[in-house]
PDB file of N, CA and C in Angstrom:
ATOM      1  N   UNK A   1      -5.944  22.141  37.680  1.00  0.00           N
ATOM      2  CA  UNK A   1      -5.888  21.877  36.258  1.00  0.00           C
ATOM      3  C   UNK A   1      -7.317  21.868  35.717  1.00  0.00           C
ATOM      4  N   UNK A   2      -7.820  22.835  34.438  1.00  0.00           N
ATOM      5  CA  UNK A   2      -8.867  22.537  34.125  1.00  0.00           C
ATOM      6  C   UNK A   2      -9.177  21.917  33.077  1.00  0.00           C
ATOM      7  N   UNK A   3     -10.152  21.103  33.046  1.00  0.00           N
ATOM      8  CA  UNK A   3     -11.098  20.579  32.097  1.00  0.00           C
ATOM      9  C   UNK A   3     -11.407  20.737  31.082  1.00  0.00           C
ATOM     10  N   UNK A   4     -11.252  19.866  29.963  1.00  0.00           N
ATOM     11  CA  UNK A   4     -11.317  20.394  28.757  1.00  0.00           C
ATOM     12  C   UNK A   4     -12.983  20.998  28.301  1.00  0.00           C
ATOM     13  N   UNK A   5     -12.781  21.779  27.309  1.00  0.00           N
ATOM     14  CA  UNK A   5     -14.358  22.535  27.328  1.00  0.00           C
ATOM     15  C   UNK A   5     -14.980  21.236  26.219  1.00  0.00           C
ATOM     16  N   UNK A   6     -16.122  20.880  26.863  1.00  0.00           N
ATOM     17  CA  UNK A   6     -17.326  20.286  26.228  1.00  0.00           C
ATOM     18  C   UNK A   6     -18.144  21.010  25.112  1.00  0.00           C
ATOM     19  N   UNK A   7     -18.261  20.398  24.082  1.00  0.00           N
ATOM     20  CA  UNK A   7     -19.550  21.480  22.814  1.00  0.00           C
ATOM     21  C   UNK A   7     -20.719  21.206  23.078  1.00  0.00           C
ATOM     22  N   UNK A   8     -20.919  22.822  22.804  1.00  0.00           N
ATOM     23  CA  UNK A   8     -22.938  23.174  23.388  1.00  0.00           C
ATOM     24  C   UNK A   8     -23.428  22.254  22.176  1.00  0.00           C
ATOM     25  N   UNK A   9     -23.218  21.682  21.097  1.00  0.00           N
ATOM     26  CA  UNK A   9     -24.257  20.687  20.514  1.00  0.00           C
ATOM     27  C   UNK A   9     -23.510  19.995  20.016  1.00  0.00           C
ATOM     28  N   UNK A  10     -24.657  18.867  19.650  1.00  0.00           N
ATOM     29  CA  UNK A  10     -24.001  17.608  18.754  1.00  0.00           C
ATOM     30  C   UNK A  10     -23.420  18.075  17.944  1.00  0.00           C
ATOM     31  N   UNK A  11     -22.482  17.308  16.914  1.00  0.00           N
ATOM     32  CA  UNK A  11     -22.087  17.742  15.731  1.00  0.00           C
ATOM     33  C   UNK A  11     -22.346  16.447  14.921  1.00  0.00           C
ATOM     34  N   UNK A  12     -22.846  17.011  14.099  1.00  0.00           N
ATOM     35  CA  UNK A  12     -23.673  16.225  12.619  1.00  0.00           C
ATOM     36  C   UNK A  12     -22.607  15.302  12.164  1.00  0.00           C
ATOM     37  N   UNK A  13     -23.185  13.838  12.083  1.00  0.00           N
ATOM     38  CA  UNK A  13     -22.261  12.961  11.272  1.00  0.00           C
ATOM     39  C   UNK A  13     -21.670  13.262  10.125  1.00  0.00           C
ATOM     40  N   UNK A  14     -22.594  13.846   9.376  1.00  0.00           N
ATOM     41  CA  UNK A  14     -21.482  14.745   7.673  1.00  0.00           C
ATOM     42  C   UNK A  14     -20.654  15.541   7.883  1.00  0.00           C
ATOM     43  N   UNK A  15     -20.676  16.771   8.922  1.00  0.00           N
ATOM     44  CA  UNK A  15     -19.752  17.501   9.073  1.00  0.00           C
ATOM     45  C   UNK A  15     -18.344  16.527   9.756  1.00  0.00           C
ATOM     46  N   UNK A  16     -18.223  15.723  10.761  1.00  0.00           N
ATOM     47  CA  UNK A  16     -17.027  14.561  10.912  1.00  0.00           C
ATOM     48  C   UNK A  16     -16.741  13.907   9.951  1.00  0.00           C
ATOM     49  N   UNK A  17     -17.247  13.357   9.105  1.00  0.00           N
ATOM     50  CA  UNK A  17     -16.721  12.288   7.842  1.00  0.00           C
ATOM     51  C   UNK A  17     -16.261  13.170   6.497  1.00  0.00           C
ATOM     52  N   UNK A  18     -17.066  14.553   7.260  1.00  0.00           N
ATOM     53  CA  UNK A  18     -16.036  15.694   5.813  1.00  0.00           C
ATOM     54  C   UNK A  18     -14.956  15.783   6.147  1.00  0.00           C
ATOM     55  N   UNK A  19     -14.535  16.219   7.607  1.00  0.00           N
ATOM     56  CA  UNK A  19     -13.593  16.454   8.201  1.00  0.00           C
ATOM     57  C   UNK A  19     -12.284  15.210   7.908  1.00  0.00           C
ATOM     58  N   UNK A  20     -13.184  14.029   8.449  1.00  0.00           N
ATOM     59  CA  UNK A  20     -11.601  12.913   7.695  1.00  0.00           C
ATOM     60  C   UNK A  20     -11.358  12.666   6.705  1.00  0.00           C
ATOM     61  N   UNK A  21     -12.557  12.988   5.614  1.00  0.00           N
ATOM     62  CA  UNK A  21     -12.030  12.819   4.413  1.00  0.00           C
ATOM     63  C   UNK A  21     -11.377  13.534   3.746  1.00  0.00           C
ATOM     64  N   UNK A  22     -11.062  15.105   4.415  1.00  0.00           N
ATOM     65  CA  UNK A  22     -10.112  15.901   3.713  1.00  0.00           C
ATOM     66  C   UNK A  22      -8.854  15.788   4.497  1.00  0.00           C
ATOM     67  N   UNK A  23      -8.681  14.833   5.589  1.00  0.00           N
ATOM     68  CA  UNK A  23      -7.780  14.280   6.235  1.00  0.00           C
ATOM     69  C   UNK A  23      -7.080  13.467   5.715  1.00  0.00           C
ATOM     70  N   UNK A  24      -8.241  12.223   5.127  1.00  0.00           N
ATOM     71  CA  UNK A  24      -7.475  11.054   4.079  1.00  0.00           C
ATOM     72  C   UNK A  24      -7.577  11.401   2.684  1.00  0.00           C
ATOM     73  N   UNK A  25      -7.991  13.039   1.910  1.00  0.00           N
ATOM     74  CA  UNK A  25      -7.117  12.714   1.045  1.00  0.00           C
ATOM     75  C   UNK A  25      -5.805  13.475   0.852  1.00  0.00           C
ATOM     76  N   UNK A  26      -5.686  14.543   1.824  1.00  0.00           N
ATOM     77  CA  UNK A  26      -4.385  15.093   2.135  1.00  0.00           C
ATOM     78  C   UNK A  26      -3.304  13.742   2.027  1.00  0.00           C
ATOM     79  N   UNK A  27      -3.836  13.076   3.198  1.00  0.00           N
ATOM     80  CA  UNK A  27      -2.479  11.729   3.290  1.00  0.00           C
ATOM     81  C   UNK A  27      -2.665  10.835   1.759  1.00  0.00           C
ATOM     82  N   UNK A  28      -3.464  10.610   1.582  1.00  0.00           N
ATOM     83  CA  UNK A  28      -3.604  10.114  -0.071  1.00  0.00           C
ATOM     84  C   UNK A  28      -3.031  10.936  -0.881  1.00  0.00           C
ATOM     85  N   UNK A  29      -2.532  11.886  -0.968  1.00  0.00           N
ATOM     86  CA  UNK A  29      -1.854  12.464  -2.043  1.00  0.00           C
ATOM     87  C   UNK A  29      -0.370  12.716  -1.575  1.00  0.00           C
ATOM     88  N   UNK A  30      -0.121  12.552  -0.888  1.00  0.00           N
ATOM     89  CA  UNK A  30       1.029  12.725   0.124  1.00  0.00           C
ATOM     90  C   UNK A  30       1.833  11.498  -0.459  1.00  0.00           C
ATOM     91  N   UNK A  31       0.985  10.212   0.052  1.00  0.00           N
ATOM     92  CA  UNK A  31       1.550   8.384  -0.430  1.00  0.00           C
ATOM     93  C   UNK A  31       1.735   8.711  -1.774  1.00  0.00           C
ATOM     94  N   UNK A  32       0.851   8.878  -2.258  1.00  0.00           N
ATOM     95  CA  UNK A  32       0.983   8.546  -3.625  1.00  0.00           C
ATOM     96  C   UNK A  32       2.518   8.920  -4.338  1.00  0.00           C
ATOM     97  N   UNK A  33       2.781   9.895  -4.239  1.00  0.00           N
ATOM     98  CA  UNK A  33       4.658   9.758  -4.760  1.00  0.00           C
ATOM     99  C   UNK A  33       5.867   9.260  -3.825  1.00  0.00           C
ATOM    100  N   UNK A  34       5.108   8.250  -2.657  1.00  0.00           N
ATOM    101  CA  UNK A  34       6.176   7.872  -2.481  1.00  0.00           C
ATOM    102  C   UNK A  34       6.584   6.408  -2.369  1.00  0.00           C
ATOM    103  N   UNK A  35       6.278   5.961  -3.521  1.00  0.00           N
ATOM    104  CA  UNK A  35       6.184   4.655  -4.177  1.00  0.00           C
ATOM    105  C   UNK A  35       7.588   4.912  -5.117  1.00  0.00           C
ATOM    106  N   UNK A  36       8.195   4.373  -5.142  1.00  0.00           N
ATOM    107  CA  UNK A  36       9.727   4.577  -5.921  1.00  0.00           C
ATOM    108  C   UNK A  36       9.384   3.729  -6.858  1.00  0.00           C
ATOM    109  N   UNK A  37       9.375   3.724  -8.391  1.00  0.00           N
ATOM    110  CA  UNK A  37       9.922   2.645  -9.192  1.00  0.00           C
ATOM    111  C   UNK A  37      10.657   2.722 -10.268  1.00  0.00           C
ATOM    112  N   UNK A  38      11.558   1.677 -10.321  1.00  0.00           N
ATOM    113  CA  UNK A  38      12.998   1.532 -11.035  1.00  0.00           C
ATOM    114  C   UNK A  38      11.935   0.474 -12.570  1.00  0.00           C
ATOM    115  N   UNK A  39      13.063   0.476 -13.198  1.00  0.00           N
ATOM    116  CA  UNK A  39      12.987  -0.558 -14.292  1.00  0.00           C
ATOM    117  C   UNK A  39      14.130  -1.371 -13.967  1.00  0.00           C
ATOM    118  N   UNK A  40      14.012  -2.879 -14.073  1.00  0.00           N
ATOM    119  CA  UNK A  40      14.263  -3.985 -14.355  1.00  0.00           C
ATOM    120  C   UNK A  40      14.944  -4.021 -14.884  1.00  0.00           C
ATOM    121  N   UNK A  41      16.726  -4.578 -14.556  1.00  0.00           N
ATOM    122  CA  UNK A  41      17.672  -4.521 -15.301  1.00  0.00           C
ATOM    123  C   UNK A  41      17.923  -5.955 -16.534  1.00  0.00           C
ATOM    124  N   UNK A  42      16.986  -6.791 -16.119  1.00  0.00           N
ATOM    125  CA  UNK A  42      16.718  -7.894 -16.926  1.00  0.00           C
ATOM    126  C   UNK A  42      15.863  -8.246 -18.027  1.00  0.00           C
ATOM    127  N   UNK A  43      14.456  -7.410 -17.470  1.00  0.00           N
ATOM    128  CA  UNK A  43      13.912  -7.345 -18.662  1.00  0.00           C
ATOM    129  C   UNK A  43      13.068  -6.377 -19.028  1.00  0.00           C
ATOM    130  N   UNK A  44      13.626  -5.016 -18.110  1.00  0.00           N
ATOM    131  CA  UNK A  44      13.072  -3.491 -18.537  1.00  0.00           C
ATOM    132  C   UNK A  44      11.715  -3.499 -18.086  1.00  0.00           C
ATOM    133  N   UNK A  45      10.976  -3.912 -17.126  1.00  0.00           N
ATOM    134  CA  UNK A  45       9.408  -3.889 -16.738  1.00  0.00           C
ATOM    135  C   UNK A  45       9.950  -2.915 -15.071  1.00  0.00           C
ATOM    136  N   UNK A  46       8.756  -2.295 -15.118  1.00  0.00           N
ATOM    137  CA  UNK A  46       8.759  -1.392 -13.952  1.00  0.00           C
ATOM    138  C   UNK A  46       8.865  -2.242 -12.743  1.00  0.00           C
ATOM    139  N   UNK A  47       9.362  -1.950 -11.714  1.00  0.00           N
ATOM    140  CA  UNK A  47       9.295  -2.527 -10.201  1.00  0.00           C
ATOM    141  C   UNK A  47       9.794  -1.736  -9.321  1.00  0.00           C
ATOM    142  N   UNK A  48       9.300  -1.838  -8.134  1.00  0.00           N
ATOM    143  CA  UNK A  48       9.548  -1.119  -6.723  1.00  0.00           C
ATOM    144  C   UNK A  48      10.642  -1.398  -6.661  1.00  0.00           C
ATOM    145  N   UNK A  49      11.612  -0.288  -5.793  1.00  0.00           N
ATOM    146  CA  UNK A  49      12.642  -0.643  -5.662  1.00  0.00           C
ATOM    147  C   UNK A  49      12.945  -1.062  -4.188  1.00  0.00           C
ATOM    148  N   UNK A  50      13.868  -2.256  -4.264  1.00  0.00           N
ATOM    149  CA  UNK A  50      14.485  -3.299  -2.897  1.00  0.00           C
ATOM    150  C   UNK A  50      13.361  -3.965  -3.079  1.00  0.00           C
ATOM    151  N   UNK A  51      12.817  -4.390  -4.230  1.00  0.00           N
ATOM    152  CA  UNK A  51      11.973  -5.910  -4.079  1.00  0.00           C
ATOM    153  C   UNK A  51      12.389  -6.333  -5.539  1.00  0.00           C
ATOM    154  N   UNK A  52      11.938  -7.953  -5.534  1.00  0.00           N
ATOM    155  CA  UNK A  52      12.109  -8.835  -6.721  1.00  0.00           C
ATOM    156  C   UNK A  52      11.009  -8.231  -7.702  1.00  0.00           C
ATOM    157  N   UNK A  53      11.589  -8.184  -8.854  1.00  0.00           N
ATOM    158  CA  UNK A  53      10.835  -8.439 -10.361  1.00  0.00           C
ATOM    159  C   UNK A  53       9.606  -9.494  -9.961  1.00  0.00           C
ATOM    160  N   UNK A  54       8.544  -8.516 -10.445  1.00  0.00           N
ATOM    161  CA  UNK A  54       7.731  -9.533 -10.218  1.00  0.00           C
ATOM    162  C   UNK A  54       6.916  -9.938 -11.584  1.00  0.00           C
ATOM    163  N   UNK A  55       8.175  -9.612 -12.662  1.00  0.00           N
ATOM    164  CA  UNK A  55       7.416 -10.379 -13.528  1.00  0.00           C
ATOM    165  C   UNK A  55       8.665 -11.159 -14.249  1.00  0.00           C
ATOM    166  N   UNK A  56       9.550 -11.091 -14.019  1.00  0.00           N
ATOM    167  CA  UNK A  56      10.746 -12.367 -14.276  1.00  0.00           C
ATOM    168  C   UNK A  56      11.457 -12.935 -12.554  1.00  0.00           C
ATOM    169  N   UNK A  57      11.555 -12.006 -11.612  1.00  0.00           N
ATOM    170  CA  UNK A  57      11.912 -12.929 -10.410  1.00  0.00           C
ATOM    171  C   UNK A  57      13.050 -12.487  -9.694  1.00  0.00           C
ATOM    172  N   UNK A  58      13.900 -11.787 -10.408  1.00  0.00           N
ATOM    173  CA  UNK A  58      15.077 -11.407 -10.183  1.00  0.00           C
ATOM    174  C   UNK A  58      15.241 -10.450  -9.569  1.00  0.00           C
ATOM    175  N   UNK A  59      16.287 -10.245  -8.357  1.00  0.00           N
ATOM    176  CA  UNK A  59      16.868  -9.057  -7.537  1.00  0.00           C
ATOM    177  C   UNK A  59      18.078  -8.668  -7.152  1.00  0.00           C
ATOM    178  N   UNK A  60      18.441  -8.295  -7.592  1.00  0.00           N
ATOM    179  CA  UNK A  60      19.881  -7.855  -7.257  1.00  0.00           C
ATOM    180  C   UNK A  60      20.997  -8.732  -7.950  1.00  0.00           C
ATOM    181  N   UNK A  61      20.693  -9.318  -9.557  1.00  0.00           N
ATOM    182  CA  UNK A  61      21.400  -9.718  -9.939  1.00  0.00           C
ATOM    183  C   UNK A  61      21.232 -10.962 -10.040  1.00  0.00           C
ATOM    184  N   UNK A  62      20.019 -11.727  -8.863  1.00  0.00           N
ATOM    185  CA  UNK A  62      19.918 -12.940  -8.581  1.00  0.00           C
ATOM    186  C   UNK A  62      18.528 -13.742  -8.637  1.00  0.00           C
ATOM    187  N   UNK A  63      18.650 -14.643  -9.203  1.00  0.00           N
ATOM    188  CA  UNK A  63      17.150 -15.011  -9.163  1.00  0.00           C
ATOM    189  C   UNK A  63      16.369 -15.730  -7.868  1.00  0.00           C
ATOM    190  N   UNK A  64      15.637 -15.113  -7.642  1.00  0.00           N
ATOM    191  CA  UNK A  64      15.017 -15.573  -6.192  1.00  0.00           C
ATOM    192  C   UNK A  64      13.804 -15.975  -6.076  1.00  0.00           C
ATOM    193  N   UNK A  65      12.853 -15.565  -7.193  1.00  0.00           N
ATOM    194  CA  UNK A  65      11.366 -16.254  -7.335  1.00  0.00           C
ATOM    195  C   UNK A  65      11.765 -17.068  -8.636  1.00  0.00           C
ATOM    196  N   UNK A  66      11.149 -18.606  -8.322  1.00  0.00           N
ATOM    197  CA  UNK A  66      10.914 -19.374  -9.494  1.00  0.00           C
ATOM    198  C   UNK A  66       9.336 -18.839 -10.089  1.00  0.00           C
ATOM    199  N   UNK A  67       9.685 -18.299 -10.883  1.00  0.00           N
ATOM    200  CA  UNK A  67       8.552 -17.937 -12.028  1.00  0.00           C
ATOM    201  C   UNK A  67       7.876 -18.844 -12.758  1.00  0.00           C
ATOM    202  N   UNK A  68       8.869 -19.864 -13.063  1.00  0.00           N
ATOM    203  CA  UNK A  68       7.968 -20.961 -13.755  1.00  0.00           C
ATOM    204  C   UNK A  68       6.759 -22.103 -12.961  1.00  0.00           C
ATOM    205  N   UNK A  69       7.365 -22.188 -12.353  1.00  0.00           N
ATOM    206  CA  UNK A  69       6.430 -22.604 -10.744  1.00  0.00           C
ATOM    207  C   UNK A  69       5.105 -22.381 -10.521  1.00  0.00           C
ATOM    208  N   UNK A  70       3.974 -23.340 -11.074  1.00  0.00           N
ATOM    209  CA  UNK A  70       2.802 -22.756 -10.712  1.00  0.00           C
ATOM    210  C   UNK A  70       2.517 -22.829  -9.867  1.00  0.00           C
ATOM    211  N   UNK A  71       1.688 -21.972  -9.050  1.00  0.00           N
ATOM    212  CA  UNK A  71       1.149 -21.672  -7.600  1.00  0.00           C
ATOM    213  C   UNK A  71      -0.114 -22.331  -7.415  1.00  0.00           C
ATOM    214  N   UNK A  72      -0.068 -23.256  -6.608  1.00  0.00           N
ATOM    215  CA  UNK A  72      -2.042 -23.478  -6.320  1.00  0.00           C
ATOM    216  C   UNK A  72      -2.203 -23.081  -5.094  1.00  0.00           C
ATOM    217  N   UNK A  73      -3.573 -21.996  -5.619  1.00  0.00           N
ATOM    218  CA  UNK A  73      -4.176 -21.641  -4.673  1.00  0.00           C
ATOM    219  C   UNK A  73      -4.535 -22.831  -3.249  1.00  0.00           C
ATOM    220  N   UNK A  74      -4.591 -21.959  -2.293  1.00  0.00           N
ATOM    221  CA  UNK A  74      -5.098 -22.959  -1.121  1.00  0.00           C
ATOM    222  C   UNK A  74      -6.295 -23.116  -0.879  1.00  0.00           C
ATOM    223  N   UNK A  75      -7.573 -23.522  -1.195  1.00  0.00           N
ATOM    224  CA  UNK A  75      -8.846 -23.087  -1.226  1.00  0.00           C
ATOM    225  C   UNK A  75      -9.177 -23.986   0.180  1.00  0.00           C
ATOM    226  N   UNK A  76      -9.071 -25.449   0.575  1.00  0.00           N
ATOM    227  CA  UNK A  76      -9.927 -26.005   1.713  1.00  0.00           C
ATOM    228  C   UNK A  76      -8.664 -26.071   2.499  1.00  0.00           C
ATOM    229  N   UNK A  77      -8.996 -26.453   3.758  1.00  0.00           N
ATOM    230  CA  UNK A  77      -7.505 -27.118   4.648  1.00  0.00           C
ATOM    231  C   UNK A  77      -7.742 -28.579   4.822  1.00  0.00           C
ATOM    232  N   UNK A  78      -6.951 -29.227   5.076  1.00  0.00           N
ATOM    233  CA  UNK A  78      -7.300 -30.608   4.638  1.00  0.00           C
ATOM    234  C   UNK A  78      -6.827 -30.971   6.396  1.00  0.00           C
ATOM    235  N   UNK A  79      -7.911 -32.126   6.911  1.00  0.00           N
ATOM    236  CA  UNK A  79      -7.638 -32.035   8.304  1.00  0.00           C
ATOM    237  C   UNK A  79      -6.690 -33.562   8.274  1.00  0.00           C
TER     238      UNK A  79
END
């Protein structure tokens, strides 16, 4: 079994980081339409679809995030 062939020279850091970047933006344009979003049968705002409204709460008919609920951040841990 033979050996894979080795290159007679270095290859330049710009020429590799060109190389993935027309790698990542092939796949970057690829993702990009495949983000699904529906409108909100409650209160017509865009959202992904198979997740909660994330600006009233609601999914599938049902409310599952309390919206009114303020959130505090967690900033220290308390020992």
């Amino acid at each position: 079994m033979s050996k894979r062939p080795t290159p007679k020279k270095q290859q330049a850091n710009s020429q590799s980081s060109r190389r993935y970047k027309a790698f990542q933006n092939r796949a970057r344009k690829r993702l990009v339409n495949s983000v699904a979003l529906t409108t909100c049968p409650k209160c017509k705002e865009a959202k992904m679809q198979h997740s909660a409204c994330s600006n009233c709460g609601e999914y599938n008919g049902r409310q599952v995030l309390d919206m009114g609920k303020k959130m505090d951040k967690i900033t220290k841990v308390k020992a």
